[in-house]
Protein backbone atom coordinates (compact mmCIF):
# COMPACT_ATOMS: atom_id res chain seq x y z
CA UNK A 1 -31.13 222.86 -10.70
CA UNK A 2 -34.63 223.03 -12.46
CA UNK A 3 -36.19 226.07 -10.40
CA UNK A 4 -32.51 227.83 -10.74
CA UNK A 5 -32.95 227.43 -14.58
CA UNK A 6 -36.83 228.48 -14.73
CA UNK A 7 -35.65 231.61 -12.28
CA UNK A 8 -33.24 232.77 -15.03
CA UNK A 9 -35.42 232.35 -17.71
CA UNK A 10 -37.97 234.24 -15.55
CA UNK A 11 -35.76 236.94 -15.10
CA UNK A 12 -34.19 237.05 -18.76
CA UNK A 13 -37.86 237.54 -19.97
CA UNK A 14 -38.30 240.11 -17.35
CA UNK A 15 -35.53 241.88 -18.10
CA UNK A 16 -36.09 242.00 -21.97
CA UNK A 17 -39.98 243.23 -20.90
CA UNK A 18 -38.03 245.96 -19.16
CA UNK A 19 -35.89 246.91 -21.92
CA UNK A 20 -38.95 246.66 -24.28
CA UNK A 21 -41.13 249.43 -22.11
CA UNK A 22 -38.42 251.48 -21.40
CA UNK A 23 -36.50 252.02 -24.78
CA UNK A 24 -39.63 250.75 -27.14
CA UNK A 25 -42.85 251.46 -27.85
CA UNK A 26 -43.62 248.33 -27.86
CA UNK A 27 -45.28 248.02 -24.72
CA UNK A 28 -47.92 245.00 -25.54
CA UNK A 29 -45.15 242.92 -26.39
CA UNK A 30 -43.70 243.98 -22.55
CA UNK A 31 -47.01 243.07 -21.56
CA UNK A 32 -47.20 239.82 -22.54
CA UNK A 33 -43.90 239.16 -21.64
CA UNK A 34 -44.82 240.25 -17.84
CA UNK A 35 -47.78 237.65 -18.29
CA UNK A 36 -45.91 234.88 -19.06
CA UNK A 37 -43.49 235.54 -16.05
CA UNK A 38 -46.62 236.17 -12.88
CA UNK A 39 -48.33 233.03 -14.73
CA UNK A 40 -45.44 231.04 -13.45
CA UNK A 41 -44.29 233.16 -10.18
CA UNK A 42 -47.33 235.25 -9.25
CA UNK A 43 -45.76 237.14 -6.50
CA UNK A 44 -42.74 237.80 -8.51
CA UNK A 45 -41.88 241.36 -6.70
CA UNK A 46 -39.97 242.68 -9.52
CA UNK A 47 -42.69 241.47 -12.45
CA UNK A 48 -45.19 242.87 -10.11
CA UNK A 49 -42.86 246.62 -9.87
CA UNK A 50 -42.64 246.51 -13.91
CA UNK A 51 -46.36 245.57 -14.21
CA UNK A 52 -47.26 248.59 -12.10
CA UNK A 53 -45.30 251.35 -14.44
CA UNK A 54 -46.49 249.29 -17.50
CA UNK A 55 -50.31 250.00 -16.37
CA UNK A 56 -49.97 253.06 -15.08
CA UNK A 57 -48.02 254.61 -18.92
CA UNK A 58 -51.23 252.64 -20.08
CA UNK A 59 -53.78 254.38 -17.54
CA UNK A 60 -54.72 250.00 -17.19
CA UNK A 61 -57.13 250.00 -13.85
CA UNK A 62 -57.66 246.19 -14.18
CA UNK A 63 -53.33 245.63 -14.65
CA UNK A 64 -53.13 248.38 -11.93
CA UNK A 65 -55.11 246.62 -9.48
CA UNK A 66 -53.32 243.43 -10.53
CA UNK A 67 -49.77 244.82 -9.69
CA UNK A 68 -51.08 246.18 -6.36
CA UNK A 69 -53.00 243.34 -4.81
CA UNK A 70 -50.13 241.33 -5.39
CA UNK A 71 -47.27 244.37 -4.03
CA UNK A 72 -49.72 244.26 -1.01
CA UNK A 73 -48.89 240.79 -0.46
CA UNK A 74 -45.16 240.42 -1.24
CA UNK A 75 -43.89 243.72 -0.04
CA UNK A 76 -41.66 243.26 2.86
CA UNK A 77 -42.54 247.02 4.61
CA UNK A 78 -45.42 247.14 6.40
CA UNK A 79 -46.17 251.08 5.74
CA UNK A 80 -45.69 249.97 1.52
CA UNK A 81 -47.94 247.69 2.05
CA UNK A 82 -50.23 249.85 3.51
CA UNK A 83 -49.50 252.19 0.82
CA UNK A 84 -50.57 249.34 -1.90
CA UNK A 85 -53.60 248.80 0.00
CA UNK A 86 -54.74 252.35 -0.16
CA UNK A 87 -54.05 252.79 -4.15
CA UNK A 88 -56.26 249.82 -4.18
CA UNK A 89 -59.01 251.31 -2.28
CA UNK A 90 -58.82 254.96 -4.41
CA UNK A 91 -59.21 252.68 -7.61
CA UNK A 92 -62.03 250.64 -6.40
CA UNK A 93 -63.62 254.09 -5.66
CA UNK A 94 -63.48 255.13 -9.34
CA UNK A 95 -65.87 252.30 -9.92
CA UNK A 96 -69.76 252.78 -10.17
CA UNK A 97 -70.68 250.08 -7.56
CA UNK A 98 -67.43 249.35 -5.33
CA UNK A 99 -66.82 246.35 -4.30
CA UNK A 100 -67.48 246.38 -0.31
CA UNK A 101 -66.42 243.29 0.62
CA UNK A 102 -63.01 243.68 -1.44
CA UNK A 103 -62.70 247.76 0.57
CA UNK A 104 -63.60 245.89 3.84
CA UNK A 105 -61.00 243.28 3.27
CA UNK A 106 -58.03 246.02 2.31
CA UNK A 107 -59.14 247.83 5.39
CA UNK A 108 -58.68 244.54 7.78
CA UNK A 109 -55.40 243.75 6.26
CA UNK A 110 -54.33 247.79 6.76
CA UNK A 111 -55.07 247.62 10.41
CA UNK A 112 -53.32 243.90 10.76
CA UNK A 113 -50.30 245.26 9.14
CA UNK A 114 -49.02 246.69 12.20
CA UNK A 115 -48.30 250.29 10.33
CA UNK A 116 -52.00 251.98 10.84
CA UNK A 117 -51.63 255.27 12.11
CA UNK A 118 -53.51 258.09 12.48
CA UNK A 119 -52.51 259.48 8.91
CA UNK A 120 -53.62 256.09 7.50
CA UNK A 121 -57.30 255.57 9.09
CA UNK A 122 -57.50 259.51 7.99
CA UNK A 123 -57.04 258.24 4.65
CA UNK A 124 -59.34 255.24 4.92
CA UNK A 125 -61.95 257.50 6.49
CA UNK A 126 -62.16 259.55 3.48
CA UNK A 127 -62.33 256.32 1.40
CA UNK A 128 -65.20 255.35 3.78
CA UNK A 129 -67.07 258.80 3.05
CA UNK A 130 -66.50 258.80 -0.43
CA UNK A 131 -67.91 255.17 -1.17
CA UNK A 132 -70.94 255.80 1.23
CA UNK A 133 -70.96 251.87 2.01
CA UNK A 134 -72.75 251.49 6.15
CA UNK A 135 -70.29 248.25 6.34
CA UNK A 136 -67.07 250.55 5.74
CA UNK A 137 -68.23 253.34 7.34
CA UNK A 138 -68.79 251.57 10.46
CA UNK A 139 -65.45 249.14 10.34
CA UNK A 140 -63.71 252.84 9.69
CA UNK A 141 -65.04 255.67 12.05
């Protein structure tokens, strides 16, 4: 009966962080709210899926990458997944020294997924280009 009671006060302060960022402008307050509910579930999916619109309104990298590396983990599609994995990699790339170890890691878990096709490893050869990391470029092409 405890975790069913700590579930619906997670989602009761989920839900009032959704009605916050979608009919306020009070999205800090949202925020926080979302902080206080992945502090006690991290891979809440739905926490996650509000913490991803919340950065991206906010143009948040650091909450953006957040939301992602845990959607890559809790999504239940394989090609989403994927898809998480790949936002991840774009972001990293926006940074002045990208993390190799963190692209070579995405890229291991893409091909594991089961869902790397030929559009995908198109994708993470550009990714592989664009960062001009050796290690990437030779896991990649």
């Amino acid at each position: 009966k405890a975790t069913s009671s700590n579930e619906e006060a997670l989602d009761l302060l989920l839900e009032k962080a959704r009605l916050l960022f979608d009919h306020t402008d009070q999205t800090e307050v949202a925020s926080e709210l979302l902080e206080q509910v992945l502090r006690s579930s991290p891979h809440h999916i739905q926490a996650l899926l509000l913490l991803e619109r919340v950065a991206l309104a906010a143009g948040d990298d650091e909450e953006l990458q957040r939301a992602w590396s845990g959607l890559s983990v809790v999504s239940s599609m394989a090609g989403r997944r994927v898809e998480y994995l790949l936002n991840l990699a774009q972001l990293e790339q926006k940074k002045d020294r990208p993390a190799t170890d963190r692209l070579l890691s995405w890229f291991a878990s893409t091909v594991d997924s089961g869902a790397c096709d030929a559009w995908t490893l198109n994708r993470w050869e550009r990714v592989a280009l664009q960062t001009e990391s050796p290690a990437l470029q030779g896991a990649v092409l």
